[in-house]
N, C-alpha and C. Protein backbone atom coordinates (compact mmCIF):
# COMPACT_ATOMS: atom_id res chain seq x y z
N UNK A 1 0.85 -1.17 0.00
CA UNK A 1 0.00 0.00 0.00
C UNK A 1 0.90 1.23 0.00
N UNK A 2 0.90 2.62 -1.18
CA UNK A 2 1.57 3.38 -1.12
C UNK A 2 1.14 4.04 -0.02
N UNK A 3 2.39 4.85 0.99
CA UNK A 3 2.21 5.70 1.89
C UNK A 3 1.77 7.57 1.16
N UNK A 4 1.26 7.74 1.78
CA UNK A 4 0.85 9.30 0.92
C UNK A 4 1.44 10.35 2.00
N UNK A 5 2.67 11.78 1.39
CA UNK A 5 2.77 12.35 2.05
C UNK A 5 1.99 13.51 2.15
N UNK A 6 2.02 14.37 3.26
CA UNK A 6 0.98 15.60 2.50
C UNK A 6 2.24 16.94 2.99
N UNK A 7 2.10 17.41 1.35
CA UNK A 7 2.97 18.65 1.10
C UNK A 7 4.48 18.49 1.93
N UNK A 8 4.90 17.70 1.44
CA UNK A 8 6.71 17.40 1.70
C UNK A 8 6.88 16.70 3.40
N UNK A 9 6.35 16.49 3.75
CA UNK A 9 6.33 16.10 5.02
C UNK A 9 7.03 14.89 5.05
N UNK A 10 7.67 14.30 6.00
CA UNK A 10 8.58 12.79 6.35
C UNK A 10 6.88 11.89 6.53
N UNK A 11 7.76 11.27 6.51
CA UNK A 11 6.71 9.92 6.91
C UNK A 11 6.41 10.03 8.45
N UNK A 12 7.53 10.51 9.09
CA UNK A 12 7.50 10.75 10.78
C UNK A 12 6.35 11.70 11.02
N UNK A 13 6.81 13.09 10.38
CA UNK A 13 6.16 14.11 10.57
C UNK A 13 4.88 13.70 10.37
N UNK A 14 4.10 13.22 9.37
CA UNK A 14 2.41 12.49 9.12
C UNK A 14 2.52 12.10 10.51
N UNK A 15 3.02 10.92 10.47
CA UNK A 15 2.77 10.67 12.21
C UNK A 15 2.13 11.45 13.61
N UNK A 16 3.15 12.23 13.52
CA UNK A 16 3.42 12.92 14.53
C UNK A 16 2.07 13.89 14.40
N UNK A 17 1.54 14.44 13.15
CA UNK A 17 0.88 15.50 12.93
C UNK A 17 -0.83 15.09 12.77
N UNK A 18 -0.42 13.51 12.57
CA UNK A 18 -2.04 12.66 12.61
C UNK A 18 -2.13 12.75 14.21
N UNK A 19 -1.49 12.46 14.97
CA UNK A 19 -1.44 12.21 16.63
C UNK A 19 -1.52 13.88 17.04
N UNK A 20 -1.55 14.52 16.75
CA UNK A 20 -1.67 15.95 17.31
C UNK A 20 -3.63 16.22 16.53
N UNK A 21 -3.73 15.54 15.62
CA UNK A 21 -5.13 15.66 14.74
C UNK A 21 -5.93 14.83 16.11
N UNK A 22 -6.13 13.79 15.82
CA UNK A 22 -6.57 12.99 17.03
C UNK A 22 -6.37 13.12 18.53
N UNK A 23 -5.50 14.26 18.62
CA UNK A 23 -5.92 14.72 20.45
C UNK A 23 -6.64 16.02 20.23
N UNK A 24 -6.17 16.88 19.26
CA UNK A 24 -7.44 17.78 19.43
C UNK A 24 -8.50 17.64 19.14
N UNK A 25 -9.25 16.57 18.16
CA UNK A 25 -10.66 16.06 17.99
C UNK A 25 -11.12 15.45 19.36
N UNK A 26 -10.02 14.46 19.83
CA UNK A 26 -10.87 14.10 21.37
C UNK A 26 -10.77 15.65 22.15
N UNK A 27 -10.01 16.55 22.55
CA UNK A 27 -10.28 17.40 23.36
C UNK A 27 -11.47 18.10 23.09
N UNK A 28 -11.58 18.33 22.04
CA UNK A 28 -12.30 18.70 21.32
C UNK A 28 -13.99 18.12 21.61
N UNK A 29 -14.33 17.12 21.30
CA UNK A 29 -14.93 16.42 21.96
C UNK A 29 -15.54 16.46 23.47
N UNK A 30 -14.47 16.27 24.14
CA UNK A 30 -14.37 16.05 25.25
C UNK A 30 -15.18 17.54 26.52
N UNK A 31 -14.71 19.32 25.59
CA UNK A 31 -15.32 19.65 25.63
C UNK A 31 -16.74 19.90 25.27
N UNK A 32 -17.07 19.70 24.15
CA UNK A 32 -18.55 19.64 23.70
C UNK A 32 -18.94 18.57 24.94
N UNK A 33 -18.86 17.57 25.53
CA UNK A 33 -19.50 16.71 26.02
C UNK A 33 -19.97 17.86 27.41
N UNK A 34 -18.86 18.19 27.86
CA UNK A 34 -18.84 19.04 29.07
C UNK A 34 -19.42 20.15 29.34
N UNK A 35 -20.04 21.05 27.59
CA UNK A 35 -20.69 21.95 27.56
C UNK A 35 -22.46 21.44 27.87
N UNK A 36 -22.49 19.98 26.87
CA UNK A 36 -23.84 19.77 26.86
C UNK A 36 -24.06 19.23 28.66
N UNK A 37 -23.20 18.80 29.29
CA UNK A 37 -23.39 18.19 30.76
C UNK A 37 -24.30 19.73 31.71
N UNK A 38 -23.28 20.75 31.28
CA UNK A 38 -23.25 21.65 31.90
C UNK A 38 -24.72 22.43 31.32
N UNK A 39 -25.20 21.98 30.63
CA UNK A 39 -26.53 22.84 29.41
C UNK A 39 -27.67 22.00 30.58
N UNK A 40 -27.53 20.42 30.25
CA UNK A 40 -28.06 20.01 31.21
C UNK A 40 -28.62 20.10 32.56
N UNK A 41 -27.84 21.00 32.87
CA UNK A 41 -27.57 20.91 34.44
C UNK A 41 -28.52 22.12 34.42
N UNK A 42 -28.71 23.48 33.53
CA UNK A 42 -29.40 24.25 33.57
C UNK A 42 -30.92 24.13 33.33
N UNK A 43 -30.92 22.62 33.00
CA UNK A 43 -32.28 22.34 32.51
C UNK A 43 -33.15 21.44 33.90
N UNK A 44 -32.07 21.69 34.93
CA UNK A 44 -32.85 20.83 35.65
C UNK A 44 -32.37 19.08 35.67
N UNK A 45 -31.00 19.27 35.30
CA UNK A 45 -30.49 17.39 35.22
C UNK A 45 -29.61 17.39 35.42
N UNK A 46 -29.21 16.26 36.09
CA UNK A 46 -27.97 16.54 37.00
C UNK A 46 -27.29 14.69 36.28
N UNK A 47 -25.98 14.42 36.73
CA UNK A 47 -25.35 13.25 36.21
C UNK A 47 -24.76 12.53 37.41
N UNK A 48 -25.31 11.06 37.59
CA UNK A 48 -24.89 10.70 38.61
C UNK A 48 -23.29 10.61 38.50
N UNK A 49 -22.72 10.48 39.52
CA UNK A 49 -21.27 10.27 39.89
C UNK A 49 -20.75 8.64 39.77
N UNK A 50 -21.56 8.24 39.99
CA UNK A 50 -21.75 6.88 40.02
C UNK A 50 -21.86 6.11 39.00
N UNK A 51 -22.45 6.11 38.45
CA UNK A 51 -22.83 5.25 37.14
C UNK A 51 -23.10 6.16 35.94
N UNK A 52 -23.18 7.63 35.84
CA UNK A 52 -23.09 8.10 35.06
C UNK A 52 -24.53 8.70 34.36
N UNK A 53 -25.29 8.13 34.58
CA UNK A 53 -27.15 8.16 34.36
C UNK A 53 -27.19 9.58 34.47
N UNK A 54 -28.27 10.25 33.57
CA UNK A 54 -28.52 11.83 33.74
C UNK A 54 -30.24 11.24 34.40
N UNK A 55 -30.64 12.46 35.88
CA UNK A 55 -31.68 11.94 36.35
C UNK A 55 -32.30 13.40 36.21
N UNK A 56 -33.67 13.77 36.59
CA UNK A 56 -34.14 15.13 36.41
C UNK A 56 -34.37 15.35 37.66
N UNK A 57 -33.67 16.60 38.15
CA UNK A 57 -33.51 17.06 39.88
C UNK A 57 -34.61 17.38 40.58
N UNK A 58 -35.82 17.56 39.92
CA UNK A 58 -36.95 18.10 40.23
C UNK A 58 -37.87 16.97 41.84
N UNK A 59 -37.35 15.51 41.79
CA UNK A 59 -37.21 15.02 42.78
C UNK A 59 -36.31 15.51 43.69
N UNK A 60 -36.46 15.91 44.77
CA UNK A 60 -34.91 15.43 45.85
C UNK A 60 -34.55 13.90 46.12
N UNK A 61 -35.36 13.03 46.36
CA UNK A 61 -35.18 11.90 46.74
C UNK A 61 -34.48 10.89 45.68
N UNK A 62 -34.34 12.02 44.14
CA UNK A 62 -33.41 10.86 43.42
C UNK A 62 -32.15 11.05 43.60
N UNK A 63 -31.55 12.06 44.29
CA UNK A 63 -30.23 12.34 44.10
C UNK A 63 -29.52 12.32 45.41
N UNK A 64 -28.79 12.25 45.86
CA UNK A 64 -28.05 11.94 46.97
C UNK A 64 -26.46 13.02 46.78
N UNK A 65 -27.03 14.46 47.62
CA UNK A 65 -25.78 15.17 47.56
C UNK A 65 -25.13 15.08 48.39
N UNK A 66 -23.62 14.54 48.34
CA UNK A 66 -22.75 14.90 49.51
C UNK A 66 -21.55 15.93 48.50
N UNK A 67 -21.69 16.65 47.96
CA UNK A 67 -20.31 16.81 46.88
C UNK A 67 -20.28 16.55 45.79
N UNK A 68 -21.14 15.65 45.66
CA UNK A 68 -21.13 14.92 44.32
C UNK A 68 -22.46 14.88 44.21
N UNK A 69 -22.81 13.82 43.26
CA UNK A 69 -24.30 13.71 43.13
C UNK A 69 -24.55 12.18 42.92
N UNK A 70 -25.08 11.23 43.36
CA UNK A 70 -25.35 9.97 43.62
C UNK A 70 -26.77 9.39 43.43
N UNK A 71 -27.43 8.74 42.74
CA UNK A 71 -28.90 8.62 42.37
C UNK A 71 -28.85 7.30 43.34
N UNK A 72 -30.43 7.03 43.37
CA UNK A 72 -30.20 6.35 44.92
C UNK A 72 -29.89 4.80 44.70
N UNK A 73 -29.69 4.32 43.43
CA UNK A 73 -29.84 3.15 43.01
C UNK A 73 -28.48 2.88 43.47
N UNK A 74 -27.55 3.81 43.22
CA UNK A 74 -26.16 3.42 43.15
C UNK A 74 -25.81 3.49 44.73
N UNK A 75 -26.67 4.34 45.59
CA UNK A 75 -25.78 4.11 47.37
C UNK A 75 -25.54 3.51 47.71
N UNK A 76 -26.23 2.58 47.58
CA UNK A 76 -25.35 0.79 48.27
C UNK A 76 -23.70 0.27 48.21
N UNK A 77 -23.76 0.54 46.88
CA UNK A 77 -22.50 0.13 46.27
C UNK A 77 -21.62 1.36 46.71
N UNK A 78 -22.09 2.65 46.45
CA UNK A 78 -20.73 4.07 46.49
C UNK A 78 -20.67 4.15 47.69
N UNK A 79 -21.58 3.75 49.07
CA UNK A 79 -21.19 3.94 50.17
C UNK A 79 -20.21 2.91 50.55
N UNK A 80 -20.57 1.77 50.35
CA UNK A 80 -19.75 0.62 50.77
C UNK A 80 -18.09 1.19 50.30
N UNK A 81 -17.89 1.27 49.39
CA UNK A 81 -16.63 1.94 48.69
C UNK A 81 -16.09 3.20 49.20
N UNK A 82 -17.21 4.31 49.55
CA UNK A 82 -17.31 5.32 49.69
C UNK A 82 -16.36 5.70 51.18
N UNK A 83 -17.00 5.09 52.21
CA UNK A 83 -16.80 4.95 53.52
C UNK A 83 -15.42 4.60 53.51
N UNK A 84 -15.00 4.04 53.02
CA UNK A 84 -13.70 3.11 53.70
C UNK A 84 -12.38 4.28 52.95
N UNK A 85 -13.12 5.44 52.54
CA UNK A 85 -11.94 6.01 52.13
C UNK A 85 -11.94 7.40 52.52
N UNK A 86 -13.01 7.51 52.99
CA UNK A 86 -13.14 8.86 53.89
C UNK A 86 -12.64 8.92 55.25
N UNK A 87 -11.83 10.53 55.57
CA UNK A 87 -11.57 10.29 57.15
C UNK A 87 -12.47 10.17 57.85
N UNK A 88 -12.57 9.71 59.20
CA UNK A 88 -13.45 9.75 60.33
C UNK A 88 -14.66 10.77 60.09
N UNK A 89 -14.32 11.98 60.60
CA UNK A 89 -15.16 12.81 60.90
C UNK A 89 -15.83 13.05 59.49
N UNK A 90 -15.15 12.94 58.37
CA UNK A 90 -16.23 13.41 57.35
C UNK A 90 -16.89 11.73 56.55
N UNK A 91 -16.43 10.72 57.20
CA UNK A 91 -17.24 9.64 56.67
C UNK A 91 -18.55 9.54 57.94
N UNK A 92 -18.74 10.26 59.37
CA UNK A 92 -19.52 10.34 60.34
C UNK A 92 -20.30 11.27 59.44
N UNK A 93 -20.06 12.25 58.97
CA UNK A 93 -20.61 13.81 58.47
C UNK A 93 -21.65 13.23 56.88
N UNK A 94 -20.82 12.63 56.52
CA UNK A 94 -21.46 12.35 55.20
C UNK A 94 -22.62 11.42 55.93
N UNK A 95 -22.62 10.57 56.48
CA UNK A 95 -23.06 8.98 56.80
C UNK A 95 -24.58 9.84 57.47
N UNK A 96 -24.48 10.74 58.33
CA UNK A 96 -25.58 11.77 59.06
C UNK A 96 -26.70 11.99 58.08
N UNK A 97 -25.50 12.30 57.02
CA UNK A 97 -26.80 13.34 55.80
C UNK A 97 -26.67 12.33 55.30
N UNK A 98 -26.60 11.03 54.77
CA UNK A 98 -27.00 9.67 54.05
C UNK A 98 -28.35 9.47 54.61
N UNK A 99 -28.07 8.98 56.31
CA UNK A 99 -29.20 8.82 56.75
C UNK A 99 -30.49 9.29 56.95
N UNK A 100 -30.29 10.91 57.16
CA UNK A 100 -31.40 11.38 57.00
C UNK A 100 -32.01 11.85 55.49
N UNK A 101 -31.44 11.85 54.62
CA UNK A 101 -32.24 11.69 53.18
C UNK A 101 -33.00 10.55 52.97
N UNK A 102 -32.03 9.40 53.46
CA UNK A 102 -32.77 8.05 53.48
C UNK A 102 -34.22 8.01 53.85
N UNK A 103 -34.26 8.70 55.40
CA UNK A 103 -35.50 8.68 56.48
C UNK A 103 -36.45 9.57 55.62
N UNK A 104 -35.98 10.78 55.13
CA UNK A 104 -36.73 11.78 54.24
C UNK A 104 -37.78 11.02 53.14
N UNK A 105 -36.36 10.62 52.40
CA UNK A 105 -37.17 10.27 50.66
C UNK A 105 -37.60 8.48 50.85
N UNK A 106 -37.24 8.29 51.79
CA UNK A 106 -37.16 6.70 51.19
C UNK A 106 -37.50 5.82 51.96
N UNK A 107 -38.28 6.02 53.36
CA UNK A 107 -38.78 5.59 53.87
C UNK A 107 -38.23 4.55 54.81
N UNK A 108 -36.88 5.00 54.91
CA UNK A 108 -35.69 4.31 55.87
C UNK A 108 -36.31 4.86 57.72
N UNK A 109 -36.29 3.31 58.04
CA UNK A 109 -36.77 3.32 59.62
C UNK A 109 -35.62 3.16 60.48
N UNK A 110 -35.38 3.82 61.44
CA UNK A 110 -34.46 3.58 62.63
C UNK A 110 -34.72 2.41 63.73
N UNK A 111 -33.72 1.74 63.01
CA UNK A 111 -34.14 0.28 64.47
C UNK A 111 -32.86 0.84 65.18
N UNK A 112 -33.19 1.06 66.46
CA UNK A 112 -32.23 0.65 67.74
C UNK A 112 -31.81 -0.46 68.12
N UNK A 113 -30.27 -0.62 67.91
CA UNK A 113 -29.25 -1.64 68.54
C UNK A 113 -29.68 -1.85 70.10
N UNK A 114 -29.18 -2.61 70.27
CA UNK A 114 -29.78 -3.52 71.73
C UNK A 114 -28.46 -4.19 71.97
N UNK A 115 -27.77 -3.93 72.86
CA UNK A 115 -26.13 -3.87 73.75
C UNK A 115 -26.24 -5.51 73.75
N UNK A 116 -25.58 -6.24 73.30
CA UNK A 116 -24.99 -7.64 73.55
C UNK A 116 -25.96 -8.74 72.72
N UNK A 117 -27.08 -8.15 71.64
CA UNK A 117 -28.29 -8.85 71.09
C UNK A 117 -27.52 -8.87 69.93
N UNK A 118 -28.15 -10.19 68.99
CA UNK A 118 -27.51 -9.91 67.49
C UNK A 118 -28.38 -8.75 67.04
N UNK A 119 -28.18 -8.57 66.07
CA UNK A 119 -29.62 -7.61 65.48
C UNK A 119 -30.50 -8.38 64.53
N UNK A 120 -31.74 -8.25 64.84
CA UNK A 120 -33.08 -8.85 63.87
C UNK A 120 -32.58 -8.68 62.26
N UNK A 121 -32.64 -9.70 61.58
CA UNK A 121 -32.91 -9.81 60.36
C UNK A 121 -34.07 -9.45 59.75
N UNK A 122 -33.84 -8.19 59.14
CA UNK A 122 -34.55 -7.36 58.88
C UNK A 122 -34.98 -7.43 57.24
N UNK A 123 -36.04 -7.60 56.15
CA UNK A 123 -36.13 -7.69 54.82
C UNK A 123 -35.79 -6.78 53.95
N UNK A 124 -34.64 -6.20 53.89
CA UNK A 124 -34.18 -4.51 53.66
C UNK A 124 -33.87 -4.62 52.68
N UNK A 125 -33.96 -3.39 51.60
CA UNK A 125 -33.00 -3.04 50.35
C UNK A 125 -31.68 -2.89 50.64
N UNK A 126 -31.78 -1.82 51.82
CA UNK A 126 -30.01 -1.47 52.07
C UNK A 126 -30.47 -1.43 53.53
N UNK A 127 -28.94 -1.31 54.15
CA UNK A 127 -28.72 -0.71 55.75
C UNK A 127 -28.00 -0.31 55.98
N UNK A 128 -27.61 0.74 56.96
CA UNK A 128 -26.43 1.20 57.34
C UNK A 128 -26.50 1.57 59.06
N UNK A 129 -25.43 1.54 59.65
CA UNK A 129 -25.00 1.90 60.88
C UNK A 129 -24.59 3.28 61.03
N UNK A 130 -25.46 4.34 61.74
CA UNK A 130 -25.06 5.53 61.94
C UNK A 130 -24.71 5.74 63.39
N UNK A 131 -24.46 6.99 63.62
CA UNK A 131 -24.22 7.01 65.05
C UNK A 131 -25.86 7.95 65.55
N UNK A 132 -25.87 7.79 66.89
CA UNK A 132 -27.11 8.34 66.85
C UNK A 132 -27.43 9.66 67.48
N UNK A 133 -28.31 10.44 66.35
CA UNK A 133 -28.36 12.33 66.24
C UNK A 133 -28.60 12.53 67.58
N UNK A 134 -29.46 11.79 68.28
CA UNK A 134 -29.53 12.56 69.34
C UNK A 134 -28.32 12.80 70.62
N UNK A 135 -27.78 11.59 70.75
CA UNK A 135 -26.62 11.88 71.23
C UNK A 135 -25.60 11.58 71.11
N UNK A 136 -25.37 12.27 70.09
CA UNK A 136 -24.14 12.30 68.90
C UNK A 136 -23.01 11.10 69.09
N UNK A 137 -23.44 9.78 69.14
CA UNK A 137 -23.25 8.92 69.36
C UNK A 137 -22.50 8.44 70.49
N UNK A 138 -22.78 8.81 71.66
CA UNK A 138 -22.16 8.68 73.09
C UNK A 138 -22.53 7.63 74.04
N UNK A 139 -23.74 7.67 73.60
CA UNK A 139 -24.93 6.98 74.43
C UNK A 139 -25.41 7.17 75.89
N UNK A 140 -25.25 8.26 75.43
CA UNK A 140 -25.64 9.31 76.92
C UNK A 140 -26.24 10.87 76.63
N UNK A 141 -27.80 10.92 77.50
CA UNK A 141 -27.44 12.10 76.90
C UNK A 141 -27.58 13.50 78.31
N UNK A 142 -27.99 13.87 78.15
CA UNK A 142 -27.67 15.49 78.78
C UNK A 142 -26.99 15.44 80.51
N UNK A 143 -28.11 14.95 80.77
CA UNK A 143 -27.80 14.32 82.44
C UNK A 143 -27.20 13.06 82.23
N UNK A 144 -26.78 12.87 81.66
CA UNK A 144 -25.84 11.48 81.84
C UNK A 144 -26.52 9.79 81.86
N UNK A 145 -27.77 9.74 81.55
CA UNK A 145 -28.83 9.07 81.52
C UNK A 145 -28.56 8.51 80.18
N UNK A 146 -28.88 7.27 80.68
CA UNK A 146 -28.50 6.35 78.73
C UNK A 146 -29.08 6.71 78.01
N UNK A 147 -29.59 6.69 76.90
CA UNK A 147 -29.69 7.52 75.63
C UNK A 147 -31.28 6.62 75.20
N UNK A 148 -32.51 6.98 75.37
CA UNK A 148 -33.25 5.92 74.61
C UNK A 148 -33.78 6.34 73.96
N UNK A 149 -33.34 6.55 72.25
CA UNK A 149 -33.29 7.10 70.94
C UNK A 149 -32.36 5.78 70.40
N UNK A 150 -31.27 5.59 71.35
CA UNK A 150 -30.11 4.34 71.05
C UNK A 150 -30.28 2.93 72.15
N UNK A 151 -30.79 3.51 73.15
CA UNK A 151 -30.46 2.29 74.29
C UNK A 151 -29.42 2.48 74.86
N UNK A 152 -28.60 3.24 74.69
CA UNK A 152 -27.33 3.63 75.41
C UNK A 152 -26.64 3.21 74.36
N UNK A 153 -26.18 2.67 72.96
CA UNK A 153 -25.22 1.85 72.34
C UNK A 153 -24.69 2.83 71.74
N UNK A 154 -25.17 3.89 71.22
CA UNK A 154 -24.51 5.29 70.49
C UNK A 154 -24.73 4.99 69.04
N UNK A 155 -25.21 3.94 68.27
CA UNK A 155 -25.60 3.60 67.16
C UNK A 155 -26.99 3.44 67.24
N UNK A 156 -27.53 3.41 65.49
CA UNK A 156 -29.00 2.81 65.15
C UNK A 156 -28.67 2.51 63.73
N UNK A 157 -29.72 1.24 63.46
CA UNK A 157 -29.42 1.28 62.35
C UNK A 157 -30.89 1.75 61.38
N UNK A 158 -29.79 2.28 60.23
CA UNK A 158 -31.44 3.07 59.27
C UNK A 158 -31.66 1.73 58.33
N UNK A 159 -32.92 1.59 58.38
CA UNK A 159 -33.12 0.42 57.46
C UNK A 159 -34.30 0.34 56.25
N UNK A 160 -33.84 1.00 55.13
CA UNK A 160 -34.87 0.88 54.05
C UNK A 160 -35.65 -0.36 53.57
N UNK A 161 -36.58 -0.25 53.35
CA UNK A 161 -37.51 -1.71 53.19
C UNK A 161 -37.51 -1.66 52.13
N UNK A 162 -37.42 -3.10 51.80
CA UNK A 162 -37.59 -3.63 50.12
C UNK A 162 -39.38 -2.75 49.30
């Protein structure tokens, strides 16, 4: 197959000058994608972080803001992942506002832990272990009186039903 040069160029130079063609078409690209994300976003649609899905914001209960934006299909999975890479205080901070969107949109119930019991097997979509709002997970609260919001354990767990 003859090679074709264009206007005196090496065979290198084509090279080199096709590979400079093909990064500015992807950048290229790459912005247009970022303009229409961003067009989107004015329309009321937001893109999960997660899986990528464009959802329409006009729910609260589809989106899950911590920073990002998370549709609720995907929390299971981004928290599990999510958690184990956040520091302390802001995987407590995030985990707060998890739970109470949960309780909000989704009909997530607070079972109280019970000190030395397994916990009931429960028929859940998801669950998670928070610490508990009322006394910011101590298990004590004002007067020094065990906590019964928790039972004294400083956890509850939120538990969405199938």
């Amino acid at each position: 197959m003859p090679q074709v040069l264009h206007a005196g160029l090496s065979p290198m130079e084509t090279h080199v000058h096709g590979e400079d063609s093909v990064f500015e078409t992807v950048s290229n690209l790459q912005h247009d994608v970022s303009d229409l994300t961003d067009a989107l976003a004015l329309l009321g649609v937001k893109r999960c972080a997660h899986c990528h899905r464009f959802f329409r914001c006009t729910d609260p209960g589809i989106l899950f803001d911590c920073g990002q934006s998370i549709c609720y299909g995907c929390v299971p999975d981004w928290w599990s992942a999510q958690s184990m890479r956040l520091p302390v205080t802001e995987r407590e901070q995030t985990l707060g506002k998890l739970a109470s969107w949960l309780r909000r949109y989704h009909q997530a119930e607070v079972v109280k832990e019970v000190a030395g019991k397994t916990p009931i097997a429960i028929n859940a979509e998801f669950q998670i272990v928070a610490n508990c709002v009322e006394c910011a997970g101590s298990g004590k609260l004002m007067e020094g009186e065990r906590c019964r919001f928790c039972n004294g354990v400083g956890t509850v767990r939120i538990v969405v039903p199938k």
